[in-house]
N, C-alpha and C. Protein backbone atom coordinates (compact mmCIF):
# COMPACT_ATOMS: atom_id res chain seq x y z
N UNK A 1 -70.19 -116.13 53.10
CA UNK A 1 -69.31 -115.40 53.99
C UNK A 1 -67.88 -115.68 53.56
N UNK A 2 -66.88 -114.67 53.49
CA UNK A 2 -65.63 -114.81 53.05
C UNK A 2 -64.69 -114.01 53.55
N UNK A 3 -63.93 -114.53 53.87
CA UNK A 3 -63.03 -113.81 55.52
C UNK A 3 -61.73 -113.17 53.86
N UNK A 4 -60.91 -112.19 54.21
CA UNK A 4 -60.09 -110.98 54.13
C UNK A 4 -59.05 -112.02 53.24
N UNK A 5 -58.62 -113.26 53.64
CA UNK A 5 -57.54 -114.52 52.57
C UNK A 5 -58.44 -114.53 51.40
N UNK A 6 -59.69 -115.49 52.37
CA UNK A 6 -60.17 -116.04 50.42
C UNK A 6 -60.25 -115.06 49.41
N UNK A 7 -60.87 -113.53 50.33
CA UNK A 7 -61.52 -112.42 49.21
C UNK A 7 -59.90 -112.55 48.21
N UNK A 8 -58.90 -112.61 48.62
CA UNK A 8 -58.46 -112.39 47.58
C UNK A 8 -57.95 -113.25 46.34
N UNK A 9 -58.56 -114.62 46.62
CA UNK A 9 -58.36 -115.42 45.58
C UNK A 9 -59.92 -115.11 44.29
N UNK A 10 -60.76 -114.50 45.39
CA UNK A 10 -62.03 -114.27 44.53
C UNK A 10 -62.81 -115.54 43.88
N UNK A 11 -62.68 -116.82 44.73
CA UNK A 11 -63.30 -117.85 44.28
C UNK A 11 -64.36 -117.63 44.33
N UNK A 12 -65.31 -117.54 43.08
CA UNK A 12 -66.75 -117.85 43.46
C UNK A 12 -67.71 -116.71 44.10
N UNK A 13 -67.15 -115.62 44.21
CA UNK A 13 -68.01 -114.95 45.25
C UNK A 13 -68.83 -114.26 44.54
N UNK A 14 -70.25 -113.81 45.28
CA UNK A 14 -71.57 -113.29 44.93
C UNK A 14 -71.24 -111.51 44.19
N UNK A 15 -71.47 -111.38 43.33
CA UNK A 15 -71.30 -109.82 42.62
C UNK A 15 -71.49 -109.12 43.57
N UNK A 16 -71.95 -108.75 44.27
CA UNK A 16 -72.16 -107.64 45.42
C UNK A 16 -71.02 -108.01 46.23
N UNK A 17 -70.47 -108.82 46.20
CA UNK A 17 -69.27 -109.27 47.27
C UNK A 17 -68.00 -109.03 46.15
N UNK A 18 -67.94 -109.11 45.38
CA UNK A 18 -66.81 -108.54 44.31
C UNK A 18 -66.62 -107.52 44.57
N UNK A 19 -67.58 -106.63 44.49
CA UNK A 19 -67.77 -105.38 44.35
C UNK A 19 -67.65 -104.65 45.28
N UNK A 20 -67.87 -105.23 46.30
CA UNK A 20 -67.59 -104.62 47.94
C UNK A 20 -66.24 -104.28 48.39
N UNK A 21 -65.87 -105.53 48.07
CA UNK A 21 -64.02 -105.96 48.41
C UNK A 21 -63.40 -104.76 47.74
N UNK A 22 -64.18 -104.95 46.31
CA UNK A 22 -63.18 -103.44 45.50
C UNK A 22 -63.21 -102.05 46.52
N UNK A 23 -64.73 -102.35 46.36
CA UNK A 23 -64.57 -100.52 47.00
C UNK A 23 -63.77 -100.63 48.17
N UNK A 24 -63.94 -101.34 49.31
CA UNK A 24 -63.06 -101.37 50.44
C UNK A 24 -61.43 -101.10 50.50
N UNK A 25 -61.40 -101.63 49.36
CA UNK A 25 -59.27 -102.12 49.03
C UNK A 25 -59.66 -100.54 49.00
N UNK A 26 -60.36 -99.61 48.46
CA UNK A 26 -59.84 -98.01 48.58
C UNK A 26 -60.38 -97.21 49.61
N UNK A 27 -60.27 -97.50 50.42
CA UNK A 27 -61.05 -96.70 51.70
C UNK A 27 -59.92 -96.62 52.51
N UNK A 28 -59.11 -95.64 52.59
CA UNK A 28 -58.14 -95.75 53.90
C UNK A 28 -58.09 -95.53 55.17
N UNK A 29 -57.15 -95.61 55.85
CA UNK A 29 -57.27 -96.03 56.75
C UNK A 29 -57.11 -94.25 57.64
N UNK A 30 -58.08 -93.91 58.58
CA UNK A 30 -57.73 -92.42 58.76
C UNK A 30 -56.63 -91.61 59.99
N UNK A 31 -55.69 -92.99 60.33
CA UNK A 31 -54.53 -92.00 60.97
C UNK A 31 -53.36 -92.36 60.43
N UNK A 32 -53.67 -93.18 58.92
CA UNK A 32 -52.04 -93.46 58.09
C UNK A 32 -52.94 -93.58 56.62
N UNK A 33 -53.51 -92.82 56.04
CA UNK A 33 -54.14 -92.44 55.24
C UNK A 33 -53.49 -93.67 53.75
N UNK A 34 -51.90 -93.73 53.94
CA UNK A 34 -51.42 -94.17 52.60
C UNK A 34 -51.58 -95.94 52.85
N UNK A 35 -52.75 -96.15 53.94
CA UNK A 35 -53.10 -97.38 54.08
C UNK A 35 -54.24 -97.74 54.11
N UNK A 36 -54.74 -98.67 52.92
CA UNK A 36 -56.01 -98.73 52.64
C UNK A 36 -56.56 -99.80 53.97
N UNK A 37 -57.51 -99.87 54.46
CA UNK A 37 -58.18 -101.09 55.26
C UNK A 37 -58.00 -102.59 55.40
N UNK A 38 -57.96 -102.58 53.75
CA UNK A 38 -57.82 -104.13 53.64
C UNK A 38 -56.12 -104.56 53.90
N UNK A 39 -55.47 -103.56 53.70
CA UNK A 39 -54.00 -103.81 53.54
C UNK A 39 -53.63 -103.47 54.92
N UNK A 40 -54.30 -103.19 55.72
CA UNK A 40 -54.01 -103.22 57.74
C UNK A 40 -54.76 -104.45 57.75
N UNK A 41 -55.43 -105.09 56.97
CA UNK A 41 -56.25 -106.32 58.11
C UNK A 41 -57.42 -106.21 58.39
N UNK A 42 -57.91 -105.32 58.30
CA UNK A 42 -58.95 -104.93 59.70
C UNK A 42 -60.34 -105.65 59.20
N UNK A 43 -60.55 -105.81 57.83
CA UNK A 43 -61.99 -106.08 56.94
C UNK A 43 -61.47 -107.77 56.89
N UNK A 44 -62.19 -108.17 57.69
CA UNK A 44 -62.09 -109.63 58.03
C UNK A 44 -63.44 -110.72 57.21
N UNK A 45 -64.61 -109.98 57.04
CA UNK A 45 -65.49 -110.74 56.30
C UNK A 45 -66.34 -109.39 55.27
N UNK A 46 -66.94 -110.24 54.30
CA UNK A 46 -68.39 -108.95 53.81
C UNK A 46 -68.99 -110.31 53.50
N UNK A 47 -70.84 -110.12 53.99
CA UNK A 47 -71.43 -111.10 53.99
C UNK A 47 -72.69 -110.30 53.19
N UNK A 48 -72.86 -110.80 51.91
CA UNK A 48 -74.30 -109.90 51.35
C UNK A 48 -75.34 -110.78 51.55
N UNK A 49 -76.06 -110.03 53.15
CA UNK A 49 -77.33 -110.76 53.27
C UNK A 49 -78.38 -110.02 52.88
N UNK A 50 -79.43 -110.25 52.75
CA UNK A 50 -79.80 -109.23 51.85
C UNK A 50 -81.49 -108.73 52.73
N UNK A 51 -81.58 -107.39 52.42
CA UNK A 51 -81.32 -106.21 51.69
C UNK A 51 -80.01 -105.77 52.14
N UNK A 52 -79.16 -106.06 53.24
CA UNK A 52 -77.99 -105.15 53.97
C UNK A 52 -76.71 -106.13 53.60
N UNK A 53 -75.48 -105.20 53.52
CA UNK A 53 -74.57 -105.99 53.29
C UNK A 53 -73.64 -105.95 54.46
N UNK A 54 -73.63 -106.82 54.96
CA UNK A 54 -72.74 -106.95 56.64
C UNK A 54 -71.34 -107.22 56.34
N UNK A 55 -70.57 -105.71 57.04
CA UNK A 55 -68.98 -105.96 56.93
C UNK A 55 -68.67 -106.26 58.57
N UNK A 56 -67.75 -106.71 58.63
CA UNK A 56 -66.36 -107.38 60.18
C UNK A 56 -65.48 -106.80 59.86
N UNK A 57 -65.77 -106.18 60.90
CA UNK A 57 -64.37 -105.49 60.92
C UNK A 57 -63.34 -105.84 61.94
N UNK A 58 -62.27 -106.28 62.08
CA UNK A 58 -61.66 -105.93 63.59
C UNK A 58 -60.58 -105.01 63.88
N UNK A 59 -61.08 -104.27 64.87
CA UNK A 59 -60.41 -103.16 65.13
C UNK A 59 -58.57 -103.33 65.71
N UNK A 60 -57.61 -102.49 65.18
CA UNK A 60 -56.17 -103.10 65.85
C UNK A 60 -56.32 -102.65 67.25
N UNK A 61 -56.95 -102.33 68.12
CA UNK A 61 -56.80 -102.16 69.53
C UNK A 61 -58.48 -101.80 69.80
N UNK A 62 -58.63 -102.79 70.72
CA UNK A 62 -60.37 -102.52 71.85
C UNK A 62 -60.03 -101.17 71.93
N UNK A 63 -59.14 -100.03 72.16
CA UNK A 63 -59.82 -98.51 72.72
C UNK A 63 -59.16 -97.49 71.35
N UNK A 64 -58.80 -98.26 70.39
CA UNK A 64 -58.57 -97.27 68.66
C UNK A 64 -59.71 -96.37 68.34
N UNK A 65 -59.16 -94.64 68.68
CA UNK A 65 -60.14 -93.50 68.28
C UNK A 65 -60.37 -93.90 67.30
N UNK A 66 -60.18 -94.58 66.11
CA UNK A 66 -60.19 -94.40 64.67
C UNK A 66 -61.82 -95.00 64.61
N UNK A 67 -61.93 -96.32 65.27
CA UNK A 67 -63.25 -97.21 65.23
C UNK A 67 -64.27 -96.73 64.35
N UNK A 68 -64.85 -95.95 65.08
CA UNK A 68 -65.97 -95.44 64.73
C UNK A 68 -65.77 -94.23 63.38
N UNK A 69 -64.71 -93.56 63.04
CA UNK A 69 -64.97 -92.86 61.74
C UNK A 69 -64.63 -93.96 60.83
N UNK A 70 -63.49 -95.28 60.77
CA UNK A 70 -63.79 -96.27 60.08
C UNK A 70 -65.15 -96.75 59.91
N UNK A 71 -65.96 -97.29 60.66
CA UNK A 71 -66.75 -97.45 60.35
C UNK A 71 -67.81 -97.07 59.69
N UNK A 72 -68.13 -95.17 59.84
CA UNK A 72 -68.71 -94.33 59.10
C UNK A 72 -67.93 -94.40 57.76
N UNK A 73 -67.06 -94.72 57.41
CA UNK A 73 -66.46 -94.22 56.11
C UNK A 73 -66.69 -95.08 55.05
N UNK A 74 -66.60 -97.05 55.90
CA UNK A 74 -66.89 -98.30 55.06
C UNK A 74 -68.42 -97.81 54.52
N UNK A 75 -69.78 -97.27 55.61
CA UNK A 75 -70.64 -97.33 55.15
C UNK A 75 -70.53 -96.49 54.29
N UNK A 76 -70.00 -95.29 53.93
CA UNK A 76 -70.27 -93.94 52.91
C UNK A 76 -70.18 -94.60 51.77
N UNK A 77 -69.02 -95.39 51.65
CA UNK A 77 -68.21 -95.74 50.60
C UNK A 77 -68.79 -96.67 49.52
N UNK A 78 -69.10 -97.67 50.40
CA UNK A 78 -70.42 -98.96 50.33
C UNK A 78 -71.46 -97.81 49.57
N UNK A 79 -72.10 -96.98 50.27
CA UNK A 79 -73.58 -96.72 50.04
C UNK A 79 -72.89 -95.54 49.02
N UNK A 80 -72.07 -94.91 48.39
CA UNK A 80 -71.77 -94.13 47.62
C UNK A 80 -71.52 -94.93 46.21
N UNK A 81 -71.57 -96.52 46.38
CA UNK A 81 -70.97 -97.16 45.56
C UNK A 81 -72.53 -97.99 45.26
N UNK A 82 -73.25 -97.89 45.84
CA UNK A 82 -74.69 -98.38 45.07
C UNK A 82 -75.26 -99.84 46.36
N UNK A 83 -74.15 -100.06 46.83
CA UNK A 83 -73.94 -101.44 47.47
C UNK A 83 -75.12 -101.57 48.89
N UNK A 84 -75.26 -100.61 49.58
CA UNK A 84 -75.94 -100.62 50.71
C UNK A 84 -77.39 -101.22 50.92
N UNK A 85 -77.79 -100.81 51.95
CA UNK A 85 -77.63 -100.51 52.78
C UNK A 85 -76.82 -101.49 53.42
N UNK A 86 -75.74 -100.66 54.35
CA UNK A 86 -74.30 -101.38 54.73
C UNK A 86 -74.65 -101.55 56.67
N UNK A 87 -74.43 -102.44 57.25
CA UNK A 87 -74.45 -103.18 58.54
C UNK A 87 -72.57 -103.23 58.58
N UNK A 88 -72.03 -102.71 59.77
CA UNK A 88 -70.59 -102.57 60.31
C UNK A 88 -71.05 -103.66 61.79
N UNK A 89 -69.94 -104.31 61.69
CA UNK A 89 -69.89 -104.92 62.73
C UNK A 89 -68.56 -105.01 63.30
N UNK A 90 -68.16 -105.21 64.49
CA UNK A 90 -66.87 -105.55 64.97
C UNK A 90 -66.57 -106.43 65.64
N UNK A 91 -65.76 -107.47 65.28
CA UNK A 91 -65.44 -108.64 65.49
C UNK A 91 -63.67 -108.29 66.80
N UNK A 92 -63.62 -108.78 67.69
CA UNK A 92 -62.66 -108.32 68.66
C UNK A 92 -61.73 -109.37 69.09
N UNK A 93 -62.43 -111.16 68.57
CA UNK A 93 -61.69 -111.82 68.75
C UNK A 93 -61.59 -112.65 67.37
N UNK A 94 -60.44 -113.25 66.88
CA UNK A 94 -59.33 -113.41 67.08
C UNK A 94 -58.83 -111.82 67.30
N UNK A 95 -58.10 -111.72 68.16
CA UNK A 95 -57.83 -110.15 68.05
C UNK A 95 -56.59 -109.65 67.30
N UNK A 96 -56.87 -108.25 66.67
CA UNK A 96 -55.90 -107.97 65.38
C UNK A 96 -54.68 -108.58 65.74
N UNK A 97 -53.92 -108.73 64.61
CA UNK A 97 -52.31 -108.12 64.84
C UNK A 97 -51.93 -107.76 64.06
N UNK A 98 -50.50 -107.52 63.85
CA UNK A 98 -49.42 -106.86 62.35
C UNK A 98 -49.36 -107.89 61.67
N UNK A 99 -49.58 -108.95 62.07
CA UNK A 99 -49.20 -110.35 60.94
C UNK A 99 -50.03 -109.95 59.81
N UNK A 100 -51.45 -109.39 60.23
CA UNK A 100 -52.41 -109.22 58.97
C UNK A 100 -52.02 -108.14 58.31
N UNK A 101 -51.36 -107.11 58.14
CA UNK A 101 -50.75 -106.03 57.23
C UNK A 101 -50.29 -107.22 56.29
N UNK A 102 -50.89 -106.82 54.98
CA UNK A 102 -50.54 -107.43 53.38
C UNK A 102 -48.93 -106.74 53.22
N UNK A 103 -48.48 -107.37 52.80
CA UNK A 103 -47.86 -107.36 51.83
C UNK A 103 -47.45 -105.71 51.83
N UNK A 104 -48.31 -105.63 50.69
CA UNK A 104 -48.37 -104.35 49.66
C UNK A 104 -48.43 -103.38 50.86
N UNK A 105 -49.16 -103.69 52.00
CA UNK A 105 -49.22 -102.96 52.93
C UNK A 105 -47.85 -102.27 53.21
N UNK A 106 -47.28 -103.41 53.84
CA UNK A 106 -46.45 -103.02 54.22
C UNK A 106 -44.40 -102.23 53.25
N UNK A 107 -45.03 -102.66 52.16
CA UNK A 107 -44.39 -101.89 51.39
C UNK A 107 -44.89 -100.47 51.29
N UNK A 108 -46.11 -100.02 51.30
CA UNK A 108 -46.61 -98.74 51.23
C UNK A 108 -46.20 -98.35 52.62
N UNK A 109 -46.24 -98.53 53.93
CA UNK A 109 -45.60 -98.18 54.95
C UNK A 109 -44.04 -97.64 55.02
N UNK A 110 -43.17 -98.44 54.44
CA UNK A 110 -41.63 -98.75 54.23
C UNK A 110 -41.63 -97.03 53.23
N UNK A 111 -42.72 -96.86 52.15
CA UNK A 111 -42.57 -96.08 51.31
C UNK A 111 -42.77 -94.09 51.79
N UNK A 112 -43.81 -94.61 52.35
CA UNK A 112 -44.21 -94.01 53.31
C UNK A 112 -43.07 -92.82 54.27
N UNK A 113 -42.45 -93.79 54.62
CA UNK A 113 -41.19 -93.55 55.91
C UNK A 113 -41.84 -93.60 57.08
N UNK A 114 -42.49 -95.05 57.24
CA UNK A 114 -42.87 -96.17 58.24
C UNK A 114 -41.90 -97.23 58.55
N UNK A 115 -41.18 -97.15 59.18
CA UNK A 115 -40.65 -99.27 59.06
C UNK A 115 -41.85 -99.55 59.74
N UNK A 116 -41.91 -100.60 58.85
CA UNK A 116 -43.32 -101.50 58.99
C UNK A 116 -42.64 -102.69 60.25
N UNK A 117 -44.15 -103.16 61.15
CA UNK A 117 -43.13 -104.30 61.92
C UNK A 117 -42.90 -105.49 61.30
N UNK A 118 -42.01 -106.13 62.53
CA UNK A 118 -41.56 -107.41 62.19
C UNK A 118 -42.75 -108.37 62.30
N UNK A 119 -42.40 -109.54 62.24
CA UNK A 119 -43.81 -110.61 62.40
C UNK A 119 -44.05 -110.96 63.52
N UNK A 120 -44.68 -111.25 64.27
CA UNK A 120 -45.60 -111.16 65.36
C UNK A 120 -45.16 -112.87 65.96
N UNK A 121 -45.67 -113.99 64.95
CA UNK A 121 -46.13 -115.28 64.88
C UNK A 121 -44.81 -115.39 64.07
N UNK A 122 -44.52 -116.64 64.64
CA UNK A 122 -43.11 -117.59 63.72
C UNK A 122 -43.37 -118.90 63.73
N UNK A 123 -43.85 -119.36 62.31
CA UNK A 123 -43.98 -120.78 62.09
C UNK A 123 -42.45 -121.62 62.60
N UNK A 124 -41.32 -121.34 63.06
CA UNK A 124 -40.49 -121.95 63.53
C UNK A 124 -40.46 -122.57 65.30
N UNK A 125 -41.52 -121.78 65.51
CA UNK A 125 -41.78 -121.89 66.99
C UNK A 125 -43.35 -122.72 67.17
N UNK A 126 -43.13 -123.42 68.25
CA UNK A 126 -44.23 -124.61 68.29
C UNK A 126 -45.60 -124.10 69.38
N UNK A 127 -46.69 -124.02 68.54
CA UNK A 127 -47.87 -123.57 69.98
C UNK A 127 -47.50 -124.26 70.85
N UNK A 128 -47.65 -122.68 71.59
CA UNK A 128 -47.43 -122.75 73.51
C UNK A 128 -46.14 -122.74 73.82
N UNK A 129 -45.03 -122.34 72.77
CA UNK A 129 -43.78 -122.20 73.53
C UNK A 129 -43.57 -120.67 73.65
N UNK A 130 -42.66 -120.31 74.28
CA UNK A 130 -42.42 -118.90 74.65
C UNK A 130 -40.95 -118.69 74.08
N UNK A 131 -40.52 -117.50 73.92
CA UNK A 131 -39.49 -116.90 72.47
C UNK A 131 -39.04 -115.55 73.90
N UNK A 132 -37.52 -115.60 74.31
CA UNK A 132 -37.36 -115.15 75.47
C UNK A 132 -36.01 -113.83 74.81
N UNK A 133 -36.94 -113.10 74.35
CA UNK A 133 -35.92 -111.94 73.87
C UNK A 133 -35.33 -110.74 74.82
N UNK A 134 -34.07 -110.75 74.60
CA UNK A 134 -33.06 -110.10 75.46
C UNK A 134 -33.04 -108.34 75.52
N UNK A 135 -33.34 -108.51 74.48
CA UNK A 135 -33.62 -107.11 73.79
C UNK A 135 -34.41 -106.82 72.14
N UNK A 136 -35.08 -105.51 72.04
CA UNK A 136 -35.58 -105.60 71.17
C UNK A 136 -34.84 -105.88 69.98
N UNK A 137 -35.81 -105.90 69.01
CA UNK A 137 -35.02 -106.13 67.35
C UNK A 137 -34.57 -105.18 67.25
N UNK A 138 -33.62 -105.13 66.32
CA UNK A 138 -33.53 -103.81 65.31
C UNK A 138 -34.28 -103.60 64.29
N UNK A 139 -35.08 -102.01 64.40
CA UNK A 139 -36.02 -101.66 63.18
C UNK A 139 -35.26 -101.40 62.20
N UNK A 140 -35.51 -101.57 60.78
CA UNK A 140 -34.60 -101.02 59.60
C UNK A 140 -35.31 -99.75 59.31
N UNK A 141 -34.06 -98.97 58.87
CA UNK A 141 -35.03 -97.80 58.60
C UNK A 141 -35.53 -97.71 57.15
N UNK A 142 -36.86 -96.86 56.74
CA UNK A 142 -37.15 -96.64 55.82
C UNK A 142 -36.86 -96.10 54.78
N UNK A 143 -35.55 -95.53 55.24
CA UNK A 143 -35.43 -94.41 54.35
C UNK A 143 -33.85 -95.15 53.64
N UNK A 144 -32.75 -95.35 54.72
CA UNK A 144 -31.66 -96.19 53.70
C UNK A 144 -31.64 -97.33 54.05
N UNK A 145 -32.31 -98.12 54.80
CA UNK A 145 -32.51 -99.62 55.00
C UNK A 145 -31.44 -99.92 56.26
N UNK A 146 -30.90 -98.97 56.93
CA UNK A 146 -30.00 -99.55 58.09
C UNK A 146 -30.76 -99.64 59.33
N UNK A 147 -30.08 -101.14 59.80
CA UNK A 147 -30.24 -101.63 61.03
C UNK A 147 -29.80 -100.97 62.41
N UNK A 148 -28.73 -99.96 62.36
CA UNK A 148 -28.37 -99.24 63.24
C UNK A 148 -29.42 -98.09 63.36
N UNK A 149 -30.29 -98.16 64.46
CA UNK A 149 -31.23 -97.28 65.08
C UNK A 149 -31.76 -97.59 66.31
N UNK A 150 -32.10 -96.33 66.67
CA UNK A 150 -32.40 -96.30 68.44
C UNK A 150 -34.01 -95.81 68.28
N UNK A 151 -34.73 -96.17 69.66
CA UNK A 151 -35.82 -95.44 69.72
C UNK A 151 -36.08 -94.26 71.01
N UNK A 152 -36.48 -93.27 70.53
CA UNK A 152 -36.59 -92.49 70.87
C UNK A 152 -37.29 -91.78 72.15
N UNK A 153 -38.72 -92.52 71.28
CA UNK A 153 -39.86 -92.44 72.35
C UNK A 153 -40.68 -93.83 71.88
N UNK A 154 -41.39 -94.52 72.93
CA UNK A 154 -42.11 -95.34 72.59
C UNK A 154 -43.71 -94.79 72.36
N UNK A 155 -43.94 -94.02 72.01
CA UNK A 155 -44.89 -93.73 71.67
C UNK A 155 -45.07 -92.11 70.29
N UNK A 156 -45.17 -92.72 69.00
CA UNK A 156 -45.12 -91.73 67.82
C UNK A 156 -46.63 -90.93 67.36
N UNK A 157 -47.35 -90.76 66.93
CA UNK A 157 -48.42 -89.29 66.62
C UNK A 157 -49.46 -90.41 66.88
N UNK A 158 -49.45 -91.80 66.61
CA UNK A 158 -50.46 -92.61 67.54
C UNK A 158 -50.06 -93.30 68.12
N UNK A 159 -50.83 -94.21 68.93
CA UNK A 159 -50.26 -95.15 70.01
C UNK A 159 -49.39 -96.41 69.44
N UNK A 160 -49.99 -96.52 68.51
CA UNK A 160 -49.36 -98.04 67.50
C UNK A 160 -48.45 -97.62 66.99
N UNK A 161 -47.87 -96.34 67.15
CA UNK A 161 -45.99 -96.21 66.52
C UNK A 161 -45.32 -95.42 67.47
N UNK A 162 -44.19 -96.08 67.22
CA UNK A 162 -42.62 -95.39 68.35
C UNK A 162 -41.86 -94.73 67.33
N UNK A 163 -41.58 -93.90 67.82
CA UNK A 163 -40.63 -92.76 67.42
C UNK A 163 -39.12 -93.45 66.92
N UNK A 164 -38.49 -93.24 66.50
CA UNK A 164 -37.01 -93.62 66.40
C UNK A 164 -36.20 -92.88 65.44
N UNK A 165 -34.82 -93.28 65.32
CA UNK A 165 -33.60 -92.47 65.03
C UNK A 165 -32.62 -93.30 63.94
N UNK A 166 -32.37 -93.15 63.07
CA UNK A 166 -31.30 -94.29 61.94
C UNK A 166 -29.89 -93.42 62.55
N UNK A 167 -29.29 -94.47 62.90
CA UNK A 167 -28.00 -93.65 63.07
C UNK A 167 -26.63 -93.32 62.13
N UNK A 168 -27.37 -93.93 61.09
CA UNK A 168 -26.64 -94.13 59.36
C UNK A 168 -27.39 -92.46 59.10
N UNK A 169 -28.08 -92.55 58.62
CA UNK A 169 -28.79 -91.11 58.08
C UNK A 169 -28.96 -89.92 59.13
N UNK A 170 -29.12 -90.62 60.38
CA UNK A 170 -29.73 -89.61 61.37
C UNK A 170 -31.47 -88.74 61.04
N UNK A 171 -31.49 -89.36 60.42
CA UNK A 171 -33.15 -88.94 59.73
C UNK A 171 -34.10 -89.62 61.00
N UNK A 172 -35.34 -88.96 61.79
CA UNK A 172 -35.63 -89.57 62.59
C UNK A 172 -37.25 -90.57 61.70
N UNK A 173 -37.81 -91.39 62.16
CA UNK A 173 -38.85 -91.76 61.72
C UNK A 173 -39.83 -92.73 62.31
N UNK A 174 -40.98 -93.00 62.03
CA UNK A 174 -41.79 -93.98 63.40
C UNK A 174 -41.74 -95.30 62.65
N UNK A 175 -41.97 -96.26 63.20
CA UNK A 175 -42.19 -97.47 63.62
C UNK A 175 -43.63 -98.38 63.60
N UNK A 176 -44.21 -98.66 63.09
CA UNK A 176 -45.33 -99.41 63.32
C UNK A 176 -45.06 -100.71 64.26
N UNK A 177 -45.63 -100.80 65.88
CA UNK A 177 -44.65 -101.43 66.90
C UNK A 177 -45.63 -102.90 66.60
N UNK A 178 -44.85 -104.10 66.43
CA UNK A 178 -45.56 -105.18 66.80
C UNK A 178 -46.71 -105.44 67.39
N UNK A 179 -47.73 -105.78 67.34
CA UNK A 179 -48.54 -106.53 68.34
C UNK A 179 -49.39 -107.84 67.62
């Protein structure tokens, strides 16, 4: 079993589990398409037990329409790729957040004309203290990198993005909101 970190050091893991991870890194994600699965987080383990290969998934929100065509799509992909028969599972706790967007993720977001969010978790702050913000951050925008922007609407074409405004460009664009 190898949770979504190790896969990517690739220590050691079983050929069918190489091979899984690959196909997955290209399966995107289907209401921000220029985001593959693994680069939201969501593919938390692949366990090849065998005959079936069991993926974890965790979903970014308990009531995400997406759930279930993700899940149809890991199996297509899997079983289009020789790998199957594929077992989806969904794992709900630890429950998602933006901390798990990679990297690369979140550069493909930024590229996109997403501002990707800020970090969620701050190793500067000690479990169990509370972080008492006055007002929100400022999002940068995607497009010329300024901090001067407003939001618009808190809610953009899905629930997990807010609308907003660069007031440098005036170009409007969404937000991928913390959680």
């Amino acid at each position: 079993m190898v949770s979504a970190a190790e896969s990517v050091q690739g220590d050691s893991l079983h050929p069918r589990e190489l091979a899984a991870w690959a196909v997955l890194r290209t399966v995107p994600d289907p209401e921000i398409p220029v985001l593959g699965l693994c680069d939201l987080g969501i593919v938390r383990e692949v366990q090849p037990l065998e005959p079936t290969l069991r993926v974890v998934l965790t979903p970014t929100y308990s009531g995400c329409p997406a759930t279930e065509v993700i899940a149809q799509s890991v199996v297509q992909a899997l079983d289009a790729a020789g790998l199957g028969p594929t077992e989806v599972v969904h794992r709900h706790a630890p429950a998602w957040t933006t901390d798990w967007i990679s990297v690369e993720g979140r550069r493909k977001l930024r590229e996109y004309g997403i501002a990707p969010p800020g970090a969620c978790a701050s190793a500067e702050v000690a479990p169990g203290a509370a972080v008492l913000r006055l007002r929100p951050r400022n999002v940068e925008c995607p497009r010329c990198g300024s901090f001067e922007t407003e939001r618009l609407s808190a809610f953009g074409s899905t629930a997990c993005k807010a609308l907003h405004r660069c007031l440098a460009c005036r170009e409007p664009f969404e937000h991928f909101k913390p959680i």
